[in-house]
Every structure is written in structure tokens, then in C-alpha cells.
PDB file of N, CA and C in Angstrom:
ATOM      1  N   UNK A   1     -20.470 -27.747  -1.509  1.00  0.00           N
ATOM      2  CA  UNK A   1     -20.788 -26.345  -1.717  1.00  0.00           C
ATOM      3  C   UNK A   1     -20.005 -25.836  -2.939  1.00  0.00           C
ATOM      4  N   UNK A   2     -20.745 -24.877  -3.866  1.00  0.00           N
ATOM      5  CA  UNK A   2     -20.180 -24.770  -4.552  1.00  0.00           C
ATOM      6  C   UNK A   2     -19.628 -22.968  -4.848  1.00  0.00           C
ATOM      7  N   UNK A   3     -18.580 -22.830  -5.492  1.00  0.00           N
ATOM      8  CA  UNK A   3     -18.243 -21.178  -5.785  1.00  0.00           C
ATOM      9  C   UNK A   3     -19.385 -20.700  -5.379  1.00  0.00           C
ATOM     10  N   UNK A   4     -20.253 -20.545  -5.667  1.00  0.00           N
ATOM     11  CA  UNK A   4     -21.191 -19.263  -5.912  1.00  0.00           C
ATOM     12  C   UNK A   4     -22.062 -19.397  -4.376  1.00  0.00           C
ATOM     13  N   UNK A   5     -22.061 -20.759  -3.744  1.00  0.00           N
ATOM     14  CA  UNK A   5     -22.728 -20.673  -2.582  1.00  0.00           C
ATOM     15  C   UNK A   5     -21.673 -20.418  -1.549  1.00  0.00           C
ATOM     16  N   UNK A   6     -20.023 -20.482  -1.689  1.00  0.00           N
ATOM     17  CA  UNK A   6     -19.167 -20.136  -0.561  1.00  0.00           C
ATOM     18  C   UNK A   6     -19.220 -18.365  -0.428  1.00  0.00           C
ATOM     19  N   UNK A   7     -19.130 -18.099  -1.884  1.00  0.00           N
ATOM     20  CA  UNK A   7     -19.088 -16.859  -1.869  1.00  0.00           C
ATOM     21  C   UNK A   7     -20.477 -15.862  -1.563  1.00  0.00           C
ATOM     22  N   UNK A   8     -21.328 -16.487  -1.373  1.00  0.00           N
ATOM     23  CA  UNK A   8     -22.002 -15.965  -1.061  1.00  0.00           C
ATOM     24  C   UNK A   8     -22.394 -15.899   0.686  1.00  0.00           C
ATOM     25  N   UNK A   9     -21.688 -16.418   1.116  1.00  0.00           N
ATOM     26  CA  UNK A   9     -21.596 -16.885   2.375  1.00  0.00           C
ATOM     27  C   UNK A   9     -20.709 -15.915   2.969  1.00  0.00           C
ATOM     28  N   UNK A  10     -19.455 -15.866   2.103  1.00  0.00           N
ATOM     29  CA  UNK A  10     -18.313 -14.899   2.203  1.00  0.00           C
ATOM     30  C   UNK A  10     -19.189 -13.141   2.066  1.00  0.00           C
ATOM     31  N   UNK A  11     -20.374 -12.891   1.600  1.00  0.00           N
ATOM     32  CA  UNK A  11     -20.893 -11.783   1.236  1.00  0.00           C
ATOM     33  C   UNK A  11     -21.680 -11.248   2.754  1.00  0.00           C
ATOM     34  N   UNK A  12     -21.911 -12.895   2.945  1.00  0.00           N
ATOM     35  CA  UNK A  12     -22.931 -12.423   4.433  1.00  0.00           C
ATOM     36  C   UNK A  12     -22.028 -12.314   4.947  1.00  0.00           C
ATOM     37  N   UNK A  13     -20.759 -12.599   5.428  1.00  0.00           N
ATOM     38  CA  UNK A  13     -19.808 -12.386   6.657  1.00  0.00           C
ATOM     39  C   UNK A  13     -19.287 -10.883   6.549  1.00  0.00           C
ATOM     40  N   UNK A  14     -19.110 -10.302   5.258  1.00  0.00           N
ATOM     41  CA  UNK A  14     -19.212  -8.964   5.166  1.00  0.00           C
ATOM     42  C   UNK A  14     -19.904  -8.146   5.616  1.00  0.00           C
ATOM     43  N   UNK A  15     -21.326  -8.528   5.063  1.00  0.00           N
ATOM     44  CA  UNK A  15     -22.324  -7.719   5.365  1.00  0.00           C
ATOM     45  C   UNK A  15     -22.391  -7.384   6.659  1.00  0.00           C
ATOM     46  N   UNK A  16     -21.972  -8.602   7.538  1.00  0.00           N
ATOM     47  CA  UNK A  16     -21.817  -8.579   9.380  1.00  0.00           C
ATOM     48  C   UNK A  16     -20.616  -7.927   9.433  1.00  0.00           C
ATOM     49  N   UNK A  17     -19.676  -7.140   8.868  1.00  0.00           N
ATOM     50  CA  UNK A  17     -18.583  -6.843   9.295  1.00  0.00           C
ATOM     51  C   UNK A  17     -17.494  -7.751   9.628  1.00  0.00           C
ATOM     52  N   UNK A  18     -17.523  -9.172   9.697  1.00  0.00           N
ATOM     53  CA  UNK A  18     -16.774  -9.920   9.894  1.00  0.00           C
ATOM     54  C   UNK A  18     -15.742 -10.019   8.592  1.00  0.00           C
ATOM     55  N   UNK A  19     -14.840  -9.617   8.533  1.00  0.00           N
ATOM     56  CA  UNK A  19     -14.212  -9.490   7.411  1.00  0.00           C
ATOM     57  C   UNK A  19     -12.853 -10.405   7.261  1.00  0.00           C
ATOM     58  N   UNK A  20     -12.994 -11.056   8.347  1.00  0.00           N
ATOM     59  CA  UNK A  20     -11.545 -11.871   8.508  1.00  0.00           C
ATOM     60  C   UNK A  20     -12.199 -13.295   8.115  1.00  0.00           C
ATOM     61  N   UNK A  21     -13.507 -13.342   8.177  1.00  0.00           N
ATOM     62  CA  UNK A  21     -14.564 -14.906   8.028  1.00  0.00           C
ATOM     63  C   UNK A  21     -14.356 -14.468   6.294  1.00  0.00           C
ATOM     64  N   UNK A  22     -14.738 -13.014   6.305  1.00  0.00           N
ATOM     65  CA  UNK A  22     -15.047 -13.098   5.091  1.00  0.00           C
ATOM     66  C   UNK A  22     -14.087 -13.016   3.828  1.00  0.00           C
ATOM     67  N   UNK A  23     -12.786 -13.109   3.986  1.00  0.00           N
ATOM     68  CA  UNK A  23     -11.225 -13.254   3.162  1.00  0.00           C
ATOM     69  C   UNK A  23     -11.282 -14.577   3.381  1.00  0.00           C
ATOM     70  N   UNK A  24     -11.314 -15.507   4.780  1.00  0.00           N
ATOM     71  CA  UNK A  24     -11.165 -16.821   4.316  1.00  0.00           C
ATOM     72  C   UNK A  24     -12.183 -17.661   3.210  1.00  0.00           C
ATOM     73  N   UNK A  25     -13.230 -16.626   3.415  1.00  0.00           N
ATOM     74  CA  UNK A  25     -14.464 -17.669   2.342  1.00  0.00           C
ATOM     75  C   UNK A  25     -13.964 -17.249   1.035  1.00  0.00           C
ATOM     76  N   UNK A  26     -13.659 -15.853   0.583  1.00  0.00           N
ATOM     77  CA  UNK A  26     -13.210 -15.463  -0.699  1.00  0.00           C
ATOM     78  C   UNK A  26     -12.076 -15.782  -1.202  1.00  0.00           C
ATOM     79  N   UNK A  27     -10.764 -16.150  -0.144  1.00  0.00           N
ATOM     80  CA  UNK A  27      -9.551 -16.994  -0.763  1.00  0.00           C
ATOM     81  C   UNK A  27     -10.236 -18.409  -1.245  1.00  0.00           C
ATOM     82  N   UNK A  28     -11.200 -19.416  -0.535  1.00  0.00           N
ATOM     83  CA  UNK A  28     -11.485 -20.256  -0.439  1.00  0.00           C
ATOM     84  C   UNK A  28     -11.949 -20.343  -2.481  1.00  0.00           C
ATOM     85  N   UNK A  29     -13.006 -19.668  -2.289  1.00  0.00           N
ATOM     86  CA  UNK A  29     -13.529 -19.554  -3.921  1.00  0.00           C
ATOM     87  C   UNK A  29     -12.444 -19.632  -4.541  1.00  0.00           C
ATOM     88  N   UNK A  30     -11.535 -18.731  -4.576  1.00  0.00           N
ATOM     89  CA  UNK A  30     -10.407 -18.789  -5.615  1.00  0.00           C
ATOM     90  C   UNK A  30      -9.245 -19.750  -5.496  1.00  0.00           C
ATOM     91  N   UNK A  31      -9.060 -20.497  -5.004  1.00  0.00           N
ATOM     92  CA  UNK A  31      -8.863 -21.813  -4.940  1.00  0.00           C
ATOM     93  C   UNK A  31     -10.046 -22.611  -5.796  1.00  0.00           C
ATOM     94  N   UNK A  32     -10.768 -22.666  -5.673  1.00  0.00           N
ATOM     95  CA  UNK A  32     -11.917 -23.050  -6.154  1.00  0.00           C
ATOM     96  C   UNK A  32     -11.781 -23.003  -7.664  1.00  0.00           C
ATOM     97  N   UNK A  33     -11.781 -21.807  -8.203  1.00  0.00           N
ATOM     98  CA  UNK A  33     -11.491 -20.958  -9.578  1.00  0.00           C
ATOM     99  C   UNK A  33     -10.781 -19.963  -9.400  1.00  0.00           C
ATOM    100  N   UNK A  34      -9.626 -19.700  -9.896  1.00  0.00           N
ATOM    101  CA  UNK A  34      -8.656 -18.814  -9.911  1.00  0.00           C
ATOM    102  C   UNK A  34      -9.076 -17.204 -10.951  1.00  0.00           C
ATOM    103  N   UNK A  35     -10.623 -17.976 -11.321  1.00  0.00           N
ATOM    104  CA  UNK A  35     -10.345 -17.325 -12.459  1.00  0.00           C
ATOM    105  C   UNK A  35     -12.124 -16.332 -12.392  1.00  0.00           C
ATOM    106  N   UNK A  36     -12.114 -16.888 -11.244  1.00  0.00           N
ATOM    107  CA  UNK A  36     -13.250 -16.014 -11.030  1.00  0.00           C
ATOM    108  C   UNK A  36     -13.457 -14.534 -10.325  1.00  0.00           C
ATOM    109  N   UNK A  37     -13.681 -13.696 -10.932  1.00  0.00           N
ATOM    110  CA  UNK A  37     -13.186 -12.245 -10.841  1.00  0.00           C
ATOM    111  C   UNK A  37     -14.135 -11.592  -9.972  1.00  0.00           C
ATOM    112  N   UNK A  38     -15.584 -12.027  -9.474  1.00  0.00           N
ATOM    113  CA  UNK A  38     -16.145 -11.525  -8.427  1.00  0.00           C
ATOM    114  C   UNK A  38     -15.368 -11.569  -6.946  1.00  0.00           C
ATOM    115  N   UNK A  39     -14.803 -12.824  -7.012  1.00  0.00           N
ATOM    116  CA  UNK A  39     -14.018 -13.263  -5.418  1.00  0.00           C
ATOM    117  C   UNK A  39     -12.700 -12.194  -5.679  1.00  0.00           C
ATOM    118  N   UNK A  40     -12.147 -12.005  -6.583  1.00  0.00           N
ATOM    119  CA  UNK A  40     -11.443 -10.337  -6.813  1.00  0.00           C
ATOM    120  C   UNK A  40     -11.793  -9.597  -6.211  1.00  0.00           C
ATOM    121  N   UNK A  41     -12.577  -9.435  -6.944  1.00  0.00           N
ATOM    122  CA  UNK A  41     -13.250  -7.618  -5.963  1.00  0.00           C
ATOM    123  C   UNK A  41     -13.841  -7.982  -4.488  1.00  0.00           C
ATOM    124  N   UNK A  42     -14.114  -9.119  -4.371  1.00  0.00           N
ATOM    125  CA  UNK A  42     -14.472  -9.232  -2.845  1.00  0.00           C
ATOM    126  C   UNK A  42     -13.813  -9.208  -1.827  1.00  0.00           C
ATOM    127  N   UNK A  43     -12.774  -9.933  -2.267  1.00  0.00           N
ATOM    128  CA  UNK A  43     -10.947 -10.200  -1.446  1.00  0.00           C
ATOM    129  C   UNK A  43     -10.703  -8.494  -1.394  1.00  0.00           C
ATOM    130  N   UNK A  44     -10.230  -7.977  -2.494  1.00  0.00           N
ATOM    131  CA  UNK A  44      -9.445  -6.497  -2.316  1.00  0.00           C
ATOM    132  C   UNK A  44     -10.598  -5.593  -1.793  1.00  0.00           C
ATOM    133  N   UNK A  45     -11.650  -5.683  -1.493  1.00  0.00           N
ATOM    134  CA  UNK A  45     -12.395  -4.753  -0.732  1.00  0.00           C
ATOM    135  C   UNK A  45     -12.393  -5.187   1.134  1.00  0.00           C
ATOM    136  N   UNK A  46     -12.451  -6.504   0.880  1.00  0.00           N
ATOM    137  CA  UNK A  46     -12.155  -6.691   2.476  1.00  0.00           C
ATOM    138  C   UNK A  46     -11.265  -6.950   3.161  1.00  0.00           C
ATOM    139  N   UNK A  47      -9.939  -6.750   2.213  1.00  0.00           N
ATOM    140  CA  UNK A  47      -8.881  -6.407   2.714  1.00  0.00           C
ATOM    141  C   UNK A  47      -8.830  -4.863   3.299  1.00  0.00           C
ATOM    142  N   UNK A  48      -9.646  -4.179   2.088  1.00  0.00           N
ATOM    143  CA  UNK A  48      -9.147  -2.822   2.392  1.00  0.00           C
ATOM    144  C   UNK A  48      -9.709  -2.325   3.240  1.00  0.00           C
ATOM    145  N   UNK A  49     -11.030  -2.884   3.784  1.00  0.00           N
ATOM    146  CA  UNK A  49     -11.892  -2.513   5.199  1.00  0.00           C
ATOM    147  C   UNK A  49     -10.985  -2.857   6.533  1.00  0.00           C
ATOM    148  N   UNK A  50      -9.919  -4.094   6.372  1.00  0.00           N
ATOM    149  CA  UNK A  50      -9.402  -4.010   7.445  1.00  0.00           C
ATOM    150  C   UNK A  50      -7.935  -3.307   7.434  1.00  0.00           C
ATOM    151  N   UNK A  51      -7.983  -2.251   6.685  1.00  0.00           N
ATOM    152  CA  UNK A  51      -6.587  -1.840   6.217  1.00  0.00           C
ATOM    153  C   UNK A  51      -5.556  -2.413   6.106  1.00  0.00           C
ATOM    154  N   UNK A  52      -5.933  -3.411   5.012  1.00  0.00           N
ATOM    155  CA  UNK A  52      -4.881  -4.316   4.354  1.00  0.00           C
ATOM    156  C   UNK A  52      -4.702  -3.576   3.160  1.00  0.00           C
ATOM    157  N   UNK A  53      -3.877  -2.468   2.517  1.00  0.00           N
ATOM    158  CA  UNK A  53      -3.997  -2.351   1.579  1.00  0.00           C
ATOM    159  C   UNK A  53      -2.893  -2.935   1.065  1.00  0.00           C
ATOM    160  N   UNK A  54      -1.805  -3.204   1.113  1.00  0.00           N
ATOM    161  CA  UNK A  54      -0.528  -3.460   0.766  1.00  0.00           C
ATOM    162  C   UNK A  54      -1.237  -4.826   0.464  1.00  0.00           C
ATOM    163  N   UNK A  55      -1.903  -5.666   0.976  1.00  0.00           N
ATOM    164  CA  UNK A  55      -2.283  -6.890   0.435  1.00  0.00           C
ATOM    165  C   UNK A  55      -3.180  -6.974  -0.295  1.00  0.00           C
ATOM    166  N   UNK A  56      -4.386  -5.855  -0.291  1.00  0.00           N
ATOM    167  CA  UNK A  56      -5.326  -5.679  -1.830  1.00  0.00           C
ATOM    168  C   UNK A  56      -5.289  -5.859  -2.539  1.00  0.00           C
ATOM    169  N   UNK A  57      -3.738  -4.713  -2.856  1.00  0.00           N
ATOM    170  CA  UNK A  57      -3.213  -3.880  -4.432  1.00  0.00           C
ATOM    171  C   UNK A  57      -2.890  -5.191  -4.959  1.00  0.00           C
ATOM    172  N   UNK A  58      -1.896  -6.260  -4.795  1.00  0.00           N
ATOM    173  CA  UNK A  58      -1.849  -7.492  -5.456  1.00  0.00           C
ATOM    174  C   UNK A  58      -3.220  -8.358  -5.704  1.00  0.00           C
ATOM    175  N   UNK A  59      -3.790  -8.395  -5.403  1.00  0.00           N
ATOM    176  CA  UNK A  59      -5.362  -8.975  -5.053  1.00  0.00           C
ATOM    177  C   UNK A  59      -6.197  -8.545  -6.702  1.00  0.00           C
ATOM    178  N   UNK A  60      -6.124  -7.053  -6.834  1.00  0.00           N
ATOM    179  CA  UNK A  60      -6.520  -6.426  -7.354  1.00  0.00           C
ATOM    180  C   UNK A  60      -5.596  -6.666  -9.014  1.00  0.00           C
ATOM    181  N   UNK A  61      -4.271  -6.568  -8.834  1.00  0.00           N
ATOM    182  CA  UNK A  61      -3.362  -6.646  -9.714  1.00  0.00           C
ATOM    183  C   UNK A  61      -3.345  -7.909 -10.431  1.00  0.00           C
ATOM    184  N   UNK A  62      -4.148  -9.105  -9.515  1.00  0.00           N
ATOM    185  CA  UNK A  62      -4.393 -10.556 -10.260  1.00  0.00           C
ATOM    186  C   UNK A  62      -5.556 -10.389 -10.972  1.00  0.00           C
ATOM    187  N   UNK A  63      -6.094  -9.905 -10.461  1.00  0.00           N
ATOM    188  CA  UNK A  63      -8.152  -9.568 -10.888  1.00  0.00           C
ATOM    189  C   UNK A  63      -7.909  -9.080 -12.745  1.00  0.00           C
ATOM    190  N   UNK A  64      -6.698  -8.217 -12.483  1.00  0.00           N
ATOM    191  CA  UNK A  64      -6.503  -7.555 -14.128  1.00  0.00           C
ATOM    192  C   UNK A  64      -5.496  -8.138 -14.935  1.00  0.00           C
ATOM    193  N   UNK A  65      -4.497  -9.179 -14.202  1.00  0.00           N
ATOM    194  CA  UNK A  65      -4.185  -9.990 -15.425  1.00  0.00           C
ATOM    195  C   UNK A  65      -4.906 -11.509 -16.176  1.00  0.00           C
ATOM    196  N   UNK A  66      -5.832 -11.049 -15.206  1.00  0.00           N
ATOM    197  CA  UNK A  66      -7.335 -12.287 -15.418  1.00  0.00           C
ATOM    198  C   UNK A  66      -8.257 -11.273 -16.427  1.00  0.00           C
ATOM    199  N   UNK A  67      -8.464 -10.123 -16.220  1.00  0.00           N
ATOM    200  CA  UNK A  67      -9.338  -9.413 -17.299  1.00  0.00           C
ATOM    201  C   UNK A  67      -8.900  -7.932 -17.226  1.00  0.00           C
ATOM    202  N   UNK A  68      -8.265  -7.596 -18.142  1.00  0.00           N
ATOM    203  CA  UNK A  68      -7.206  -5.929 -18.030  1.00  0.00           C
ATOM    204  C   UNK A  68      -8.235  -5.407 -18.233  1.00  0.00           C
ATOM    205  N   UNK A  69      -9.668  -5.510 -19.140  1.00  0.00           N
ATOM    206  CA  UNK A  69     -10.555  -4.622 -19.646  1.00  0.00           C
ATOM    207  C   UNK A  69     -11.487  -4.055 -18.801  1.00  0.00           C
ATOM    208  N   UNK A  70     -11.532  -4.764 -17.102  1.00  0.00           N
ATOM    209  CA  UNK A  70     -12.534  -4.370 -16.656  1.00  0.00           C
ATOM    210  C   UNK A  70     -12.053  -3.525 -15.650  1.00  0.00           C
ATOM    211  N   UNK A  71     -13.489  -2.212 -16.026  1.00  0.00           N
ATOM    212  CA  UNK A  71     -13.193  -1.033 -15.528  1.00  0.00           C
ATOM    213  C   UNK A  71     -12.894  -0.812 -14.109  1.00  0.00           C
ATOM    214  N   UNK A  72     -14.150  -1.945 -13.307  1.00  0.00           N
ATOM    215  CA  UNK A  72     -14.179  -1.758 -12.010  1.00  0.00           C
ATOM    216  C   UNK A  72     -12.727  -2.055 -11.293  1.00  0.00           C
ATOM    217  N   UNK A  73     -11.803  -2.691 -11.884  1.00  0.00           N
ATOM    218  CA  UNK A  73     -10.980  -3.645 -11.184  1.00  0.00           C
ATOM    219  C   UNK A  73      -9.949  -2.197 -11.168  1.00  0.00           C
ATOM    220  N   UNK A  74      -9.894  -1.194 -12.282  1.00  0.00           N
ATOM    221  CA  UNK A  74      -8.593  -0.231 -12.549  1.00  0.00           C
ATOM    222  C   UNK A  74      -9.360   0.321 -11.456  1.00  0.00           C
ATOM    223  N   UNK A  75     -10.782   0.945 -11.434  1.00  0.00           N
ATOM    224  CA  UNK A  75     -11.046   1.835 -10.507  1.00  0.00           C
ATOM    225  C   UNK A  75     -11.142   1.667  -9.235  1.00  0.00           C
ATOM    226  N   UNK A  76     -10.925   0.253  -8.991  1.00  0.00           N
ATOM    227  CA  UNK A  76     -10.289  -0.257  -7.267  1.00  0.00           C
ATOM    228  C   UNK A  76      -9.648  -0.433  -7.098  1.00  0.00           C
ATOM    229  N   UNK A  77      -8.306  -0.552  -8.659  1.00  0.00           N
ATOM    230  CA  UNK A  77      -6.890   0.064  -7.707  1.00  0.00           C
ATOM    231  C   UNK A  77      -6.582   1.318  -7.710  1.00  0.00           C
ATOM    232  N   UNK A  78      -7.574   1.784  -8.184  1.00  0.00           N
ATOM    233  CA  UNK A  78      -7.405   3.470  -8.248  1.00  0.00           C
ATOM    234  C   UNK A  78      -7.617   4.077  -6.659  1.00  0.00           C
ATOM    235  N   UNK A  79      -8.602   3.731  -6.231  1.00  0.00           N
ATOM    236  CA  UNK A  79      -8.663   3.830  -5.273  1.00  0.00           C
ATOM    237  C   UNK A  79      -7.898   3.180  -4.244  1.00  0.00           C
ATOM    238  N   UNK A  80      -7.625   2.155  -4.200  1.00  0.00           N
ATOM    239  CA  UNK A  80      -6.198   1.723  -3.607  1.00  0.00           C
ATOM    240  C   UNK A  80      -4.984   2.760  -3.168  1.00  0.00           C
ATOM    241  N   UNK A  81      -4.594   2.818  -4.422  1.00  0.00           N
ATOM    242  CA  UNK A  81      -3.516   4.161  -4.308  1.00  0.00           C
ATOM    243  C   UNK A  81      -3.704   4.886  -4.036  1.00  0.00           C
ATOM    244  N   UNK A  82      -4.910   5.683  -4.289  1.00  0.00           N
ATOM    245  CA  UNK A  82      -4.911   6.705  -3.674  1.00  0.00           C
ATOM    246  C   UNK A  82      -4.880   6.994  -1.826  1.00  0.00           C
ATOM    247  N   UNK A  83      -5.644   5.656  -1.421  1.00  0.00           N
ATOM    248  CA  UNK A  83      -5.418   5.516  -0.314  1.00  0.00           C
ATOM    249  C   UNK A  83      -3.571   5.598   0.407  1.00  0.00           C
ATOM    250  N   UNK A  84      -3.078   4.831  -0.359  1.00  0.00           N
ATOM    251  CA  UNK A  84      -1.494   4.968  -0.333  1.00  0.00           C
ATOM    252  C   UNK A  84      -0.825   5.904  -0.835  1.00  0.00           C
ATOM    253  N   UNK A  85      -1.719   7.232  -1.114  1.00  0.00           N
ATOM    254  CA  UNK A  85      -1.163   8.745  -1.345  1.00  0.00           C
ATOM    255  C   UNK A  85      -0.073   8.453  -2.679  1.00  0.00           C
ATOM    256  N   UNK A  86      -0.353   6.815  -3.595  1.00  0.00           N
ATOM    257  CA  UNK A  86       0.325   7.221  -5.279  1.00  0.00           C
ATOM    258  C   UNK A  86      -0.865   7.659  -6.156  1.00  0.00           C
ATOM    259  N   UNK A  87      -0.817   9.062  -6.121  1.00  0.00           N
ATOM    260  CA  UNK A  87      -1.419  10.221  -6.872  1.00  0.00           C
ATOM    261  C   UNK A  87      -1.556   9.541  -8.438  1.00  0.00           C
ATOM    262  N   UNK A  88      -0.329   9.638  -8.957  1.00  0.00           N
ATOM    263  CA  UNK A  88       0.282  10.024 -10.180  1.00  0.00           C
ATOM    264  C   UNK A  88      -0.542   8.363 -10.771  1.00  0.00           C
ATOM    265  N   UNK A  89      -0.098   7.239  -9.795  1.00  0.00           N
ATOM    266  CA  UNK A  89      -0.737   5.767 -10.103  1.00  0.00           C
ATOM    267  C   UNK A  89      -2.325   5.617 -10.450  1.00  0.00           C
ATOM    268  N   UNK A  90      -2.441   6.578  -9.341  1.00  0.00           N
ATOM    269  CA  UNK A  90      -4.416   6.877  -9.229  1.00  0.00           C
ATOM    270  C   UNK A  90      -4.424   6.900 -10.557  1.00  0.00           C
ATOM    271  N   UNK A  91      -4.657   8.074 -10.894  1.00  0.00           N
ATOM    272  CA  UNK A  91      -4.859   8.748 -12.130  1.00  0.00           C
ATOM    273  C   UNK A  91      -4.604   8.260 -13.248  1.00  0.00           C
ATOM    274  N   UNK A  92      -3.925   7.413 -13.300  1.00  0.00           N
ATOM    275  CA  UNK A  92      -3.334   6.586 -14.587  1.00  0.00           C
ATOM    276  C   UNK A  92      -4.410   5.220 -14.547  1.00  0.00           C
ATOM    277  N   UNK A  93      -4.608   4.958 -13.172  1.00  0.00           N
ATOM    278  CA  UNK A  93      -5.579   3.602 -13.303  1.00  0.00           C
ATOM    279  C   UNK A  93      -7.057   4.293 -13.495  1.00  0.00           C
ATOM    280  N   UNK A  94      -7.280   5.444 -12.884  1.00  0.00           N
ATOM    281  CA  UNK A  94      -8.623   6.237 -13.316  1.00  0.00           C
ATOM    282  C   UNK A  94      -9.094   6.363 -14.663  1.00  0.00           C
ATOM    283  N   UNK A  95      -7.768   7.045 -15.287  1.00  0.00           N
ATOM    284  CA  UNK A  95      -8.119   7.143 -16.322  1.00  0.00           C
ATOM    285  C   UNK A  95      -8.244   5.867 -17.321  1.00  0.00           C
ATOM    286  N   UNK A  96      -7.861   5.057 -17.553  1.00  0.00           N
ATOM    287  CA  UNK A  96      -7.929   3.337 -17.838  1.00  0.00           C
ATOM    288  C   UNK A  96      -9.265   3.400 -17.496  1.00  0.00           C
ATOM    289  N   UNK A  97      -9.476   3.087 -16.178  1.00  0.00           N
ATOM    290  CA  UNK A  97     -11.112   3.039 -15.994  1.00  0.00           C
ATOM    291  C   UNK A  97     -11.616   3.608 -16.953  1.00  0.00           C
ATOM    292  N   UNK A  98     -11.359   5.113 -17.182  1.00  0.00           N
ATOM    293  CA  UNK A  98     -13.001   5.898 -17.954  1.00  0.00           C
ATOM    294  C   UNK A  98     -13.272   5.863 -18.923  1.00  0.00           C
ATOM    295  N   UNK A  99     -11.574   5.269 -19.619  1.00  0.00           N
ATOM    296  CA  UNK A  99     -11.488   5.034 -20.866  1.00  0.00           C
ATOM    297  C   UNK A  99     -12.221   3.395 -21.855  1.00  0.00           C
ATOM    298  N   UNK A 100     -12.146   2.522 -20.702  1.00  0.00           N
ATOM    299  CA  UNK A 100     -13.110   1.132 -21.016  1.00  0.00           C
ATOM    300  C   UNK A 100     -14.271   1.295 -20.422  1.00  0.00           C
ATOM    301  N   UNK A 101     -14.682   1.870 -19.646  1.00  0.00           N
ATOM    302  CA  UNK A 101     -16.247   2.440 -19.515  1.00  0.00           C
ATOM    303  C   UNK A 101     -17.083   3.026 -20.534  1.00  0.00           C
ATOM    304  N   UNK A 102     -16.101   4.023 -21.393  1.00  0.00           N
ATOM    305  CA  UNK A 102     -16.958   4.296 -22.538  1.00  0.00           C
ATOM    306  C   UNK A 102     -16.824   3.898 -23.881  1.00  0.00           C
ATOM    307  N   UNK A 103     -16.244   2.803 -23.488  1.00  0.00           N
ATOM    308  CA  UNK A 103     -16.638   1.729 -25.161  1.00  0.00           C
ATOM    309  C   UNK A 103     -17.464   1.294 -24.916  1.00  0.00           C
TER     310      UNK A 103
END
């Protein structure tokens, strides 16, 4: 099986709410490729469904020293923090976001 068919496997276990099936299939990918930035955003979102955020925000924080430019990754740790009530962090990763969105 390859990346794109684990992870997609990892997408259906989401989709079912199973979100603990679905972190092991998305760690699994990245093992796989470290460097693949969809299993990023897949990991730090289903962490954060099971209120893992403290384990996201790093999740998320690898996703952007793999690609700083992409918007989605600032604006899901934007949201991160904010969940963890750092305001001041939000806003700084928000704005990052809006700012590589409109190049």
C-alpha cells in the first residue's frame, strides 16, 4: 500500500469519526514520507477533534518547517491557539496566513 492509498484510508476512518484509527493511518504515511504535508493537516485536525491540541500545535509546527509558505498550515495553527485562548499568537499566524494568500 502505498502513501496515498493509507491515507486515504486514514480519510475514511475520519469520515466515520474514528479518529484514533485515523492518527494511526496518518502517523503511518509520515513515516512513509516525512515530507508529505497533506498527512499534516490530517494528523493536526484529528488530533484536534479529539482534543489533542497540545499535540496538534507541534504537528502543525512540522507541517511549516516543511513549507512556511503555506497558508492553510498558519491558519490551522491559528486556529489552534486560539482554541488555547493565545490571542496575540492567533493573530500573528492569521495574519501570515492572509498575507501568503494574497500573493
Amino acid at each position: 500500500m502505498n502513501r496515498q492509498d493509507i491515507l486515504n484510508k486514514g480519510f475514511q476512518r475520519f469520515a466515520e469519526r474514528d479518529y484514533e484509527r485515523a492518527i494511526v493511518l496518518f502517523r503511518k504515511v509520515l513515516e512513509i514520507d516525512e515530507q508529505f504535508e497533506a498527512a499534516y493537516s490530517a494528523l493536526s485536525e484529528a488530533l484536534n477533534r479529539m482534543g489533542k491540541i497540545d499535540e496538534a500545535i507541534p504537528v502543525v509546527k512540522k507541517w511549516l518547517d516543511i513549507n512556511p509558505n503555506d497558508p492553510l498550515a498558519h491558519t490551522t495553527l491559528s486556529r489552534l491557539y486560539v482554541q488555547k485562548g493565545m490571542i496575540a499568537e492567533a493573530e500573528r499566524e492569521m495574519a501570515i496566513s492572509m498575507r501568503l494568500a494574497s500573493k
